[in-house]
C-alpha atoms as a PDB file:
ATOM      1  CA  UNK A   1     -18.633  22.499  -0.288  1.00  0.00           C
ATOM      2  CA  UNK A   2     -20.969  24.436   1.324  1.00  0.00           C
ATOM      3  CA  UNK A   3     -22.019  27.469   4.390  1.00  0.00           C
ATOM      4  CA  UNK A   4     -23.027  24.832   6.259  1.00  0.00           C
ATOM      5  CA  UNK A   5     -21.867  21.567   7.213  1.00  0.00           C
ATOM      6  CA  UNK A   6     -24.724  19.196   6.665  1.00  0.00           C
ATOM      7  CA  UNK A   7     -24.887  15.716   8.685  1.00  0.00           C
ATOM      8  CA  UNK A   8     -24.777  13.131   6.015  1.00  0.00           C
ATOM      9  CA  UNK A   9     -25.537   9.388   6.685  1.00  0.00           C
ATOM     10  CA  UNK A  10     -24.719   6.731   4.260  1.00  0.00           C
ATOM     11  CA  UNK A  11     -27.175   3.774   3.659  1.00  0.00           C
ATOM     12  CA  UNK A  12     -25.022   0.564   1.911  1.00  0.00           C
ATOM     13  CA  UNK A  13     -27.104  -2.532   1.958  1.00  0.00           C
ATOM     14  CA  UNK A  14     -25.112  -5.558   1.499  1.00  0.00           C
ATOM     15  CA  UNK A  15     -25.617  -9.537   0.887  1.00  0.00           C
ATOM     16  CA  UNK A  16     -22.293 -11.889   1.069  1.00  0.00           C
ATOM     17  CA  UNK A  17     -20.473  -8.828   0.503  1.00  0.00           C
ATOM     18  CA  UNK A  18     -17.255  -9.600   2.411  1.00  0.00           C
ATOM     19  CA  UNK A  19     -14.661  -9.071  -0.499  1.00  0.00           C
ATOM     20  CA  UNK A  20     -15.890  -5.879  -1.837  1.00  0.00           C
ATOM     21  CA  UNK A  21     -17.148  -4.158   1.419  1.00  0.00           C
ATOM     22  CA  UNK A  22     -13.821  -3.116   2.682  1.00  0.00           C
ATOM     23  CA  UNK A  23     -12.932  -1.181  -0.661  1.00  0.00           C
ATOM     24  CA  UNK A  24     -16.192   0.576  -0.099  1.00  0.00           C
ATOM     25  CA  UNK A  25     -15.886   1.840   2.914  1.00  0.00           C
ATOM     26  CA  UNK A  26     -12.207   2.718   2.678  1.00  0.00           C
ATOM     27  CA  UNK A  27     -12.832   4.855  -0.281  1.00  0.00           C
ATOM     28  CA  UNK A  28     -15.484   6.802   1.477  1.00  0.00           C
ATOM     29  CA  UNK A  29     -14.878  10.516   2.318  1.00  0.00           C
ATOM     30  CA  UNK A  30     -15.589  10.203   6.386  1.00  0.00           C
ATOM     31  CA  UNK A  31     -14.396  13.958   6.857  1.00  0.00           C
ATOM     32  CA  UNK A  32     -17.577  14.703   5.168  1.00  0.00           C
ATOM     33  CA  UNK A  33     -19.657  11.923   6.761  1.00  0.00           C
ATOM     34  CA  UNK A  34     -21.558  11.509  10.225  1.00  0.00           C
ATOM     35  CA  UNK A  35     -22.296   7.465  10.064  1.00  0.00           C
ATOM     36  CA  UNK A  36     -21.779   4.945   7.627  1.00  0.00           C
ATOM     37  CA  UNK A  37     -24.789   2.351   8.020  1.00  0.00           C
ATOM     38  CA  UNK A  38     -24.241  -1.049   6.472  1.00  0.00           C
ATOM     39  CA  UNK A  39     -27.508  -3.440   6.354  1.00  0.00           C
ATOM     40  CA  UNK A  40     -26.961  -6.898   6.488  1.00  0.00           C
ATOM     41  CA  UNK A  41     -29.929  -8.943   4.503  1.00  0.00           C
ATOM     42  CA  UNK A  42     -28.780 -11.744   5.132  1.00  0.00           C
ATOM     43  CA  UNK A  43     -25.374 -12.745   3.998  1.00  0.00           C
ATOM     44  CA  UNK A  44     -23.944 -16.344   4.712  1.00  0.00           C
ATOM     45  CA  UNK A  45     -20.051 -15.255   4.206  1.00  0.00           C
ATOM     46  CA  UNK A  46     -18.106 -12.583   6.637  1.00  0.00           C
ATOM     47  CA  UNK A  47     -20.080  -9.385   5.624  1.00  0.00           C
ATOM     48  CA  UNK A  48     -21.357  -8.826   9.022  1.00  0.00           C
ATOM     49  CA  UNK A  49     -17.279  -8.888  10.653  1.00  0.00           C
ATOM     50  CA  UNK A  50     -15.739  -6.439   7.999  1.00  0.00           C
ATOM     51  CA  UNK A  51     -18.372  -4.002   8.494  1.00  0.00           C
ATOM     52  CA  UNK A  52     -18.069  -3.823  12.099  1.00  0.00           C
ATOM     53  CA  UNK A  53     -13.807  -3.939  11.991  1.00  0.00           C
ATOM     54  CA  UNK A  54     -14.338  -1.111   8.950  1.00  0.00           C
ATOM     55  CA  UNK A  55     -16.151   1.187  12.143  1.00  0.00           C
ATOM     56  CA  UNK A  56     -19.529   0.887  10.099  1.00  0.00           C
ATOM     57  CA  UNK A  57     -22.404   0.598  12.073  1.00  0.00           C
ATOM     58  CA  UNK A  58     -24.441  -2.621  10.828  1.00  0.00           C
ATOM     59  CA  UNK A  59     -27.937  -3.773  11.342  1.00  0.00           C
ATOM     60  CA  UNK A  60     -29.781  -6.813   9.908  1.00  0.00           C
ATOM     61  CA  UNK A  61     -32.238  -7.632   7.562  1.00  0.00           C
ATOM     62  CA  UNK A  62     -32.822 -10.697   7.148  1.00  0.00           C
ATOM     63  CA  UNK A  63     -36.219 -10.100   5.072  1.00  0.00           C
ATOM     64  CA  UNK A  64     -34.526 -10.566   1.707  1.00  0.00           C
ATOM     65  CA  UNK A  65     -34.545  -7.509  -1.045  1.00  0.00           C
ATOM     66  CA  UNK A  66     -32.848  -4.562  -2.064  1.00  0.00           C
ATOM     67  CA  UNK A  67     -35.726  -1.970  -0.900  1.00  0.00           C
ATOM     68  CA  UNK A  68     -36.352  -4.366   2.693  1.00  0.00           C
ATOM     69  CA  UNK A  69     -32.513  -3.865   3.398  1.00  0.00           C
ATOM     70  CA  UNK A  70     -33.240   0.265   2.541  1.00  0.00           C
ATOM     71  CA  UNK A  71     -36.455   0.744   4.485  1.00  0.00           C
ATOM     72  CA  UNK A  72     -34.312  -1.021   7.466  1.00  0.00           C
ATOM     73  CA  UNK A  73     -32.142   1.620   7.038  1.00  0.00           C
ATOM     74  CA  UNK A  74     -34.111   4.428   7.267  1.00  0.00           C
ATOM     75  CA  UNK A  75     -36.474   3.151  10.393  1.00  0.00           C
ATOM     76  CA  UNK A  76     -32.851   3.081  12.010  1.00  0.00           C
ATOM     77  CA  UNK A  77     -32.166   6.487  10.744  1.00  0.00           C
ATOM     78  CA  UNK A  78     -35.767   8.343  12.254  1.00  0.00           C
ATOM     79  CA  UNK A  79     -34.255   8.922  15.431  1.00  0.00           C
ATOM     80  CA  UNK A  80     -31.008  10.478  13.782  1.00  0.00           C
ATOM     81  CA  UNK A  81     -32.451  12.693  11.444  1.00  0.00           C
ATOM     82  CA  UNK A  82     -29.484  13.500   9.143  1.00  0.00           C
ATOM     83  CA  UNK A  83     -29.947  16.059   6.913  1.00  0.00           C
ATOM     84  CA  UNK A  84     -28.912  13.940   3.693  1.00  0.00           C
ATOM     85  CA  UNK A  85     -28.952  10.495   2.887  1.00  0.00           C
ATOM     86  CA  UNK A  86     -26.954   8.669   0.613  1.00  0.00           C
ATOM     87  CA  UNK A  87     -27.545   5.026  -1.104  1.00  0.00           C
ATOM     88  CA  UNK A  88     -24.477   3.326  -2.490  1.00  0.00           C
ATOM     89  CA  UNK A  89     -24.081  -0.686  -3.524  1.00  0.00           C
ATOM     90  CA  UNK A  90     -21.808  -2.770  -1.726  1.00  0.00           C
ATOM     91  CA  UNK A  91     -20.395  -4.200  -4.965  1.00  0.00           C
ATOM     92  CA  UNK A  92     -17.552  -1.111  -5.502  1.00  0.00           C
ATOM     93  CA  UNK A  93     -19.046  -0.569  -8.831  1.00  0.00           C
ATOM     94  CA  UNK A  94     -19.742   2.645  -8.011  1.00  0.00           C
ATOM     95  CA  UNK A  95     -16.505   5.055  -6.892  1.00  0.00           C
ATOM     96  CA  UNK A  96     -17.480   5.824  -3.040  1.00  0.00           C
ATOM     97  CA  UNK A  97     -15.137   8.759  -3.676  1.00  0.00           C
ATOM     98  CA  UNK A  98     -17.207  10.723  -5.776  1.00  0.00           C
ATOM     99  CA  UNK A  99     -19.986  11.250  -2.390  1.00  0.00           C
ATOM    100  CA  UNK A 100     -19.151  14.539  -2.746  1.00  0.00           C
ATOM    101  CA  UNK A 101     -19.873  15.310  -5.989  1.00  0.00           C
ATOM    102  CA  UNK A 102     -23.575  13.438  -4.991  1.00  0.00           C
ATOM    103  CA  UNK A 103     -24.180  15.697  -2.535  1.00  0.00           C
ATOM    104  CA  UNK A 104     -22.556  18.634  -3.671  1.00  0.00           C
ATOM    105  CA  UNK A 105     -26.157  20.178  -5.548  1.00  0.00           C
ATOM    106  CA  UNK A 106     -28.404  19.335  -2.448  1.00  0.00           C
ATOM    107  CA  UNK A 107     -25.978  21.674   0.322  1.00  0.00           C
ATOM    108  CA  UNK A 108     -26.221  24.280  -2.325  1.00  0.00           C
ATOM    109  CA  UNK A 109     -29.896  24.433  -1.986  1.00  0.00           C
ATOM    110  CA  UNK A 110     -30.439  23.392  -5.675  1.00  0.00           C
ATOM    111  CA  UNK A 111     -32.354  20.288  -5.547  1.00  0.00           C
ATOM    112  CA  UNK A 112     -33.865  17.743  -3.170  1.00  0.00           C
ATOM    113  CA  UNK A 113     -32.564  14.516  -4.712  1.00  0.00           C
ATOM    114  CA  UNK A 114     -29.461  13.798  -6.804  1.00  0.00           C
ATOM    115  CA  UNK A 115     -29.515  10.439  -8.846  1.00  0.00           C
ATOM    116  CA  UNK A 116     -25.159   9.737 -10.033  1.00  0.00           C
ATOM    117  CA  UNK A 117     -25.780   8.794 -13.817  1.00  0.00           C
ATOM    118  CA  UNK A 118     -23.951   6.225 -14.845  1.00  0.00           C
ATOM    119  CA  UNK A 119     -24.524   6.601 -18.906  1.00  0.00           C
ATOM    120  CA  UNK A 120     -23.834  10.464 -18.335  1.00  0.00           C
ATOM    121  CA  UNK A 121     -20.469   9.542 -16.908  1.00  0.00           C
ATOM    122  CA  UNK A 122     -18.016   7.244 -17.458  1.00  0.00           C
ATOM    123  CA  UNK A 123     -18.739   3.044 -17.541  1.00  0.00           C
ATOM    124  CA  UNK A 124     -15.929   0.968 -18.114  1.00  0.00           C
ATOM    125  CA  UNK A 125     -16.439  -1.466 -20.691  1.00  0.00           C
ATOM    126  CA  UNK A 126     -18.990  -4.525 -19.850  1.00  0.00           C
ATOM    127  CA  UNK A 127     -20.103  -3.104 -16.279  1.00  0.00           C
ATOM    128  CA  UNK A 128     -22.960  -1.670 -17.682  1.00  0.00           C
ATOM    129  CA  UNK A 129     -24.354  -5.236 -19.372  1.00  0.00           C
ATOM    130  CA  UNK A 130     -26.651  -5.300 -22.422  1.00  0.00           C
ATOM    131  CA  UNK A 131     -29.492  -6.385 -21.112  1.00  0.00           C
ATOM    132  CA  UNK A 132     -29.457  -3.077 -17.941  1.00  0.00           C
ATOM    133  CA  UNK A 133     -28.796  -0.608 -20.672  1.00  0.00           C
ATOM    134  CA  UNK A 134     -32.108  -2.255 -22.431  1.00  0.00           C
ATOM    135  CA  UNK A 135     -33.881  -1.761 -19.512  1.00  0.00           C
ATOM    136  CA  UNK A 136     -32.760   1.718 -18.113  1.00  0.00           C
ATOM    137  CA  UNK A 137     -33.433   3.178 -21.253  1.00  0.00           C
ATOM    138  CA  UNK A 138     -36.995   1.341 -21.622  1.00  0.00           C
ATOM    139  CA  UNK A 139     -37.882   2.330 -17.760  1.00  0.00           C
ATOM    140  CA  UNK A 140     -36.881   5.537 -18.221  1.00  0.00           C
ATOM    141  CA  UNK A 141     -38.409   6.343 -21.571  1.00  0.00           C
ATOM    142  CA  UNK A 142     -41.691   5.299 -19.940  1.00  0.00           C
ATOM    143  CA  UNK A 143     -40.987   7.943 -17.085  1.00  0.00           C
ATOM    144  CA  UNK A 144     -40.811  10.374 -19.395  1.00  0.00           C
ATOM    145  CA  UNK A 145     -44.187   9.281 -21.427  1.00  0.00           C
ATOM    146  CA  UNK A 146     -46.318   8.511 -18.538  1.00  0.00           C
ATOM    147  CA  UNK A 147     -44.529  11.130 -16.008  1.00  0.00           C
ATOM    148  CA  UNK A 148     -43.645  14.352 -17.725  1.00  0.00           C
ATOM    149  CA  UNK A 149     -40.002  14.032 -16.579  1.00  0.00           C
ATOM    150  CA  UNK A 150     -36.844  13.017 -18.225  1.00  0.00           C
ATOM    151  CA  UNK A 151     -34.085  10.544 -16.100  1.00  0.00           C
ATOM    152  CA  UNK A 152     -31.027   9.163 -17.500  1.00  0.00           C
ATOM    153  CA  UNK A 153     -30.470   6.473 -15.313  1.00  0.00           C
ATOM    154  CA  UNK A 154     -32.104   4.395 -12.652  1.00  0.00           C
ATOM    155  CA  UNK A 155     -28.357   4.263 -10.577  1.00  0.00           C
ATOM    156  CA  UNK A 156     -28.249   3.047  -7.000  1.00  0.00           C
ATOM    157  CA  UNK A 157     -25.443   5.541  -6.156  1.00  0.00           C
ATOM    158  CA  UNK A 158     -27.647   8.677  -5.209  1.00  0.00           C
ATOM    159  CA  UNK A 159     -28.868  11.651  -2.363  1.00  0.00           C
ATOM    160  CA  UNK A 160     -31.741  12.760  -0.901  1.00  0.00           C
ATOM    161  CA  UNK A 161     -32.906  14.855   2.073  1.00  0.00           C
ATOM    162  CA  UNK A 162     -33.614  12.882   4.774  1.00  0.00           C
ATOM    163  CA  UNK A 163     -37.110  15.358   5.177  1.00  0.00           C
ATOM    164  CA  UNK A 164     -38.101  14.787   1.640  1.00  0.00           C
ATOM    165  CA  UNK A 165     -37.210  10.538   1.835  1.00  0.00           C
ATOM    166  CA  UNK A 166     -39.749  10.713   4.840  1.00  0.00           C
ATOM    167  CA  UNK A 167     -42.340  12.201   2.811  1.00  0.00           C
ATOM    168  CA  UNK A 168     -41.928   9.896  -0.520  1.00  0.00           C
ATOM    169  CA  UNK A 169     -43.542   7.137   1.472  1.00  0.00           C
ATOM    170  CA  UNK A 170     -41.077   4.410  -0.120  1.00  0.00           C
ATOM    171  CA  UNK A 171     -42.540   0.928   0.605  1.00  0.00           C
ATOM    172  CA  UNK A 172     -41.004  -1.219  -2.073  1.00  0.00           C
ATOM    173  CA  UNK A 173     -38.916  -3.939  -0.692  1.00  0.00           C
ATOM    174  CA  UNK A 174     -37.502  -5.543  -3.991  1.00  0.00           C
ATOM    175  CA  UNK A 175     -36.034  -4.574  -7.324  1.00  0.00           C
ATOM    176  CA  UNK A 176     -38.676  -1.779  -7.346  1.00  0.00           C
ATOM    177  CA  UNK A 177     -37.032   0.627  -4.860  1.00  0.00           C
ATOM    178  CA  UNK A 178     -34.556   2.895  -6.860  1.00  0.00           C
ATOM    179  CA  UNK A 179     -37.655   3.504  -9.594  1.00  0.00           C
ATOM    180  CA  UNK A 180     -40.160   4.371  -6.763  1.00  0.00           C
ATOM    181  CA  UNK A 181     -38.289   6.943  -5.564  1.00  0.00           C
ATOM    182  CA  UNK A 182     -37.741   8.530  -8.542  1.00  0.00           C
ATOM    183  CA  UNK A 183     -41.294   8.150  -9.599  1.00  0.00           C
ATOM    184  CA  UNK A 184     -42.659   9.685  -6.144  1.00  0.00           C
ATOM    185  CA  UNK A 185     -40.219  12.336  -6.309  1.00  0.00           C
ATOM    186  CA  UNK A 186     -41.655  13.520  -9.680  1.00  0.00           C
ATOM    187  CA  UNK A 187     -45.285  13.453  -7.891  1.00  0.00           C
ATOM    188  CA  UNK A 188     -44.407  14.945  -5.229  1.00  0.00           C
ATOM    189  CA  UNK A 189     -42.848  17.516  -7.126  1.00  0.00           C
ATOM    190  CA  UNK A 190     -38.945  17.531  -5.563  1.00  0.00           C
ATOM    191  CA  UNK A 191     -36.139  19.212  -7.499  1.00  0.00           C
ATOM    192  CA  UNK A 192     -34.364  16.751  -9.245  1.00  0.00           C
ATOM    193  CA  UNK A 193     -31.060  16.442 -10.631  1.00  0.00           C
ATOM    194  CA  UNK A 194     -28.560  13.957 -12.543  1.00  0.00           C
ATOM    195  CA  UNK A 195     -24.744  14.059 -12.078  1.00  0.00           C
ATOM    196  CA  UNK A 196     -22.539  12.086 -14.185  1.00  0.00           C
ATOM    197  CA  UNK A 197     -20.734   9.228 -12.208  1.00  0.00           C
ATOM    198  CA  UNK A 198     -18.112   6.401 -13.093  1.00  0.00           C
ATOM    199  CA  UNK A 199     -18.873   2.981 -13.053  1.00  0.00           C
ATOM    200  CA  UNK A 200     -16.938  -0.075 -13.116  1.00  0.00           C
ATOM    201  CA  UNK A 201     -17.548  -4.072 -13.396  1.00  0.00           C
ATOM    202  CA  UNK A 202     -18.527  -5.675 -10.574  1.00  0.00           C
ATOM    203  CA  UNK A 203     -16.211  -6.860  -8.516  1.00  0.00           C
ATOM    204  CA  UNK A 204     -16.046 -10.852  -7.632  1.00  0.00           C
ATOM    205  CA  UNK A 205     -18.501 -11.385 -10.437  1.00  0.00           C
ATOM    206  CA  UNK A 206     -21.748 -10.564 -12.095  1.00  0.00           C
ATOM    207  CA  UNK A 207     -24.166  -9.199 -10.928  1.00  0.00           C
ATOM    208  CA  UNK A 208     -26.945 -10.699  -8.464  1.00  0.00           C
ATOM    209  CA  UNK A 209     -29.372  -9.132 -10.559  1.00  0.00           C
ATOM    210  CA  UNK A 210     -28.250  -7.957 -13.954  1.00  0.00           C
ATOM    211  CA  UNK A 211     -26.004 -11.205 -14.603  1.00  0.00           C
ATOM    212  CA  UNK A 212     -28.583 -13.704 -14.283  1.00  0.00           C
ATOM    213  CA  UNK A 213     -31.179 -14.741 -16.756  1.00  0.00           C
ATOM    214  CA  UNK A 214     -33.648 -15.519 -13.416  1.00  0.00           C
ATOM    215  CA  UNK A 215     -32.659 -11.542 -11.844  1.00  0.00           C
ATOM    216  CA  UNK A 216     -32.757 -10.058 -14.813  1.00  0.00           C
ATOM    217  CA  UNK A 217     -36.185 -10.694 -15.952  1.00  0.00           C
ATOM    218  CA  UNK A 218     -37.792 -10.452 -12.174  1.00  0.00           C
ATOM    219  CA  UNK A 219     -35.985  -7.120 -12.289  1.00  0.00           C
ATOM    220  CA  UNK A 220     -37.224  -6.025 -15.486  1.00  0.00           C
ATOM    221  CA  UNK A 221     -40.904  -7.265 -14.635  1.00  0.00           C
ATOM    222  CA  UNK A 222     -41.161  -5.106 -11.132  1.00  0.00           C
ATOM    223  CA  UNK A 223     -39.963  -1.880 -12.560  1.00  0.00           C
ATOM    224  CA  UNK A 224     -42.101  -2.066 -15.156  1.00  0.00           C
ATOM    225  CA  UNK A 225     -44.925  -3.054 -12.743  1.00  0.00           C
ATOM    226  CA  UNK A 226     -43.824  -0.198 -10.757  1.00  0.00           C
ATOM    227  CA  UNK A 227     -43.890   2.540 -13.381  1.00  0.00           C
ATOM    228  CA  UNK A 228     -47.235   1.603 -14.684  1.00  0.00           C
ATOM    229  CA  UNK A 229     -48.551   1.184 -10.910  1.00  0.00           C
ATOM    230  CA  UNK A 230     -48.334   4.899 -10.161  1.00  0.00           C
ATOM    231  CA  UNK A 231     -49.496   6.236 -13.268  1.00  0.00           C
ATOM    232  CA  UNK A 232     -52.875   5.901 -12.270  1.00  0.00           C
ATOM    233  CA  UNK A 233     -52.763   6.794  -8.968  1.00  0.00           C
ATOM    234  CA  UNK A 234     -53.640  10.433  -7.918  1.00  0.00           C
ATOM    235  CA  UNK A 235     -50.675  12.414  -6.657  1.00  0.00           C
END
């Protein structure tokens, strides 16, 4: 994959989780990972036990949100310091298998974060719901307006070096996370990159976000907030 072998950690926050976590990890390619981190934030089912009898190590969050259960992640991570750092869902939407391909751009020295693009690749029919589509393509056609820089996808599934994550600053701790990053990355002038990834329904049901009515419109409202709240801010 590479000349050198870099040390990759995997960040997988998780909330009642217990059904799809397993899958997840399973599918992962360890031969090409150093430690698989799963963040509890606060699950009420068995999420906690299959991580730790899957060999993950596991930390808690109990501060509820997406970006809380990542910044968690990546205080536990300072005193690592992988090279790369990789975000995948809990849900086994995504196809854990396809890490490599993730990461693949970053050892080659081409880029500085990789973001898997989920309407570049392949979605099976309904996981990509009506109302995300609306909003990726809205949030992202703002990007490009207010940003100079054109993104496909606001995916969870995605890489970064663990040097340039440091340096983004990342502080959102809800449904703002995966559009701040992309956001500081343009500002702070990274090399970026898209590669296509597969998606699939969610597992065990909708969405937490996407398939309610209540998530879907707190979602919506944040990213937007988020997009607009760094277009005015120097770089």
């Amino acid at each position: 994959m590479a000349n050198f072998l870099p040390r990759i950690a995997v960040l997988i926050p998780a909330l009642n989780e217990e059904a799809t976590l397993p899958t997840v990890l399973a599918d992962l390619p360890t031969e090409v990972i150093d430690e698989v981190v799963v963040i509890d934030n606060g699950s009420s089912d068995h999420t906690v036990q299959v991580a730790h009898a899957s060999g993950a190590t596991v930390l808690s969050e109990p501060r509820r949100g997406y970006g809380s259960a990542c910044l968690a992640g990546i205080e536990y991570l300072r005193a690592k310091r992988p090279d790369i750092v990789v975000f995948l869902d809990a849900d086994y939407s995504d196809h854990p298998d396809e890490l490599p391909t993730i990461v693949r751009p970053i050892v080659a020295g081409e880029c500085d974060l990789v973001i898997g693009s989920r309407t570049k690749g392949k979605a099976e029919p309904g996981a990509l719901l009506l109302q995300a589509r609306f909003g990726n393509a809205l949030a992202t056609l703002l990007i490009r307006l207010l940003y100079g820089f054109s993104y496909s996808d606001l995916g969870p599934f995605r890489a970064i070096r663990f040097s340039s994550l440091l340096e983004l600053g990342m502080i959102d701790r809800t449904y703002g996370w995966t559009v701040e990053m992309q956001i500081k990355a343009i500002r702070q002038k990274l090399r970026i990159a898209e590669v296509p990834v597969r998606y699939r329904k969610r597992a065990g049901g909708e969405s937490k976000v996407s398939g309610t009515i209540k998530g879907t419109v707190l979602a919506g409202c944040k990213i937007l907030w988020t997009v607009f709240r760094y277009a005015w801010k120097p770089a």
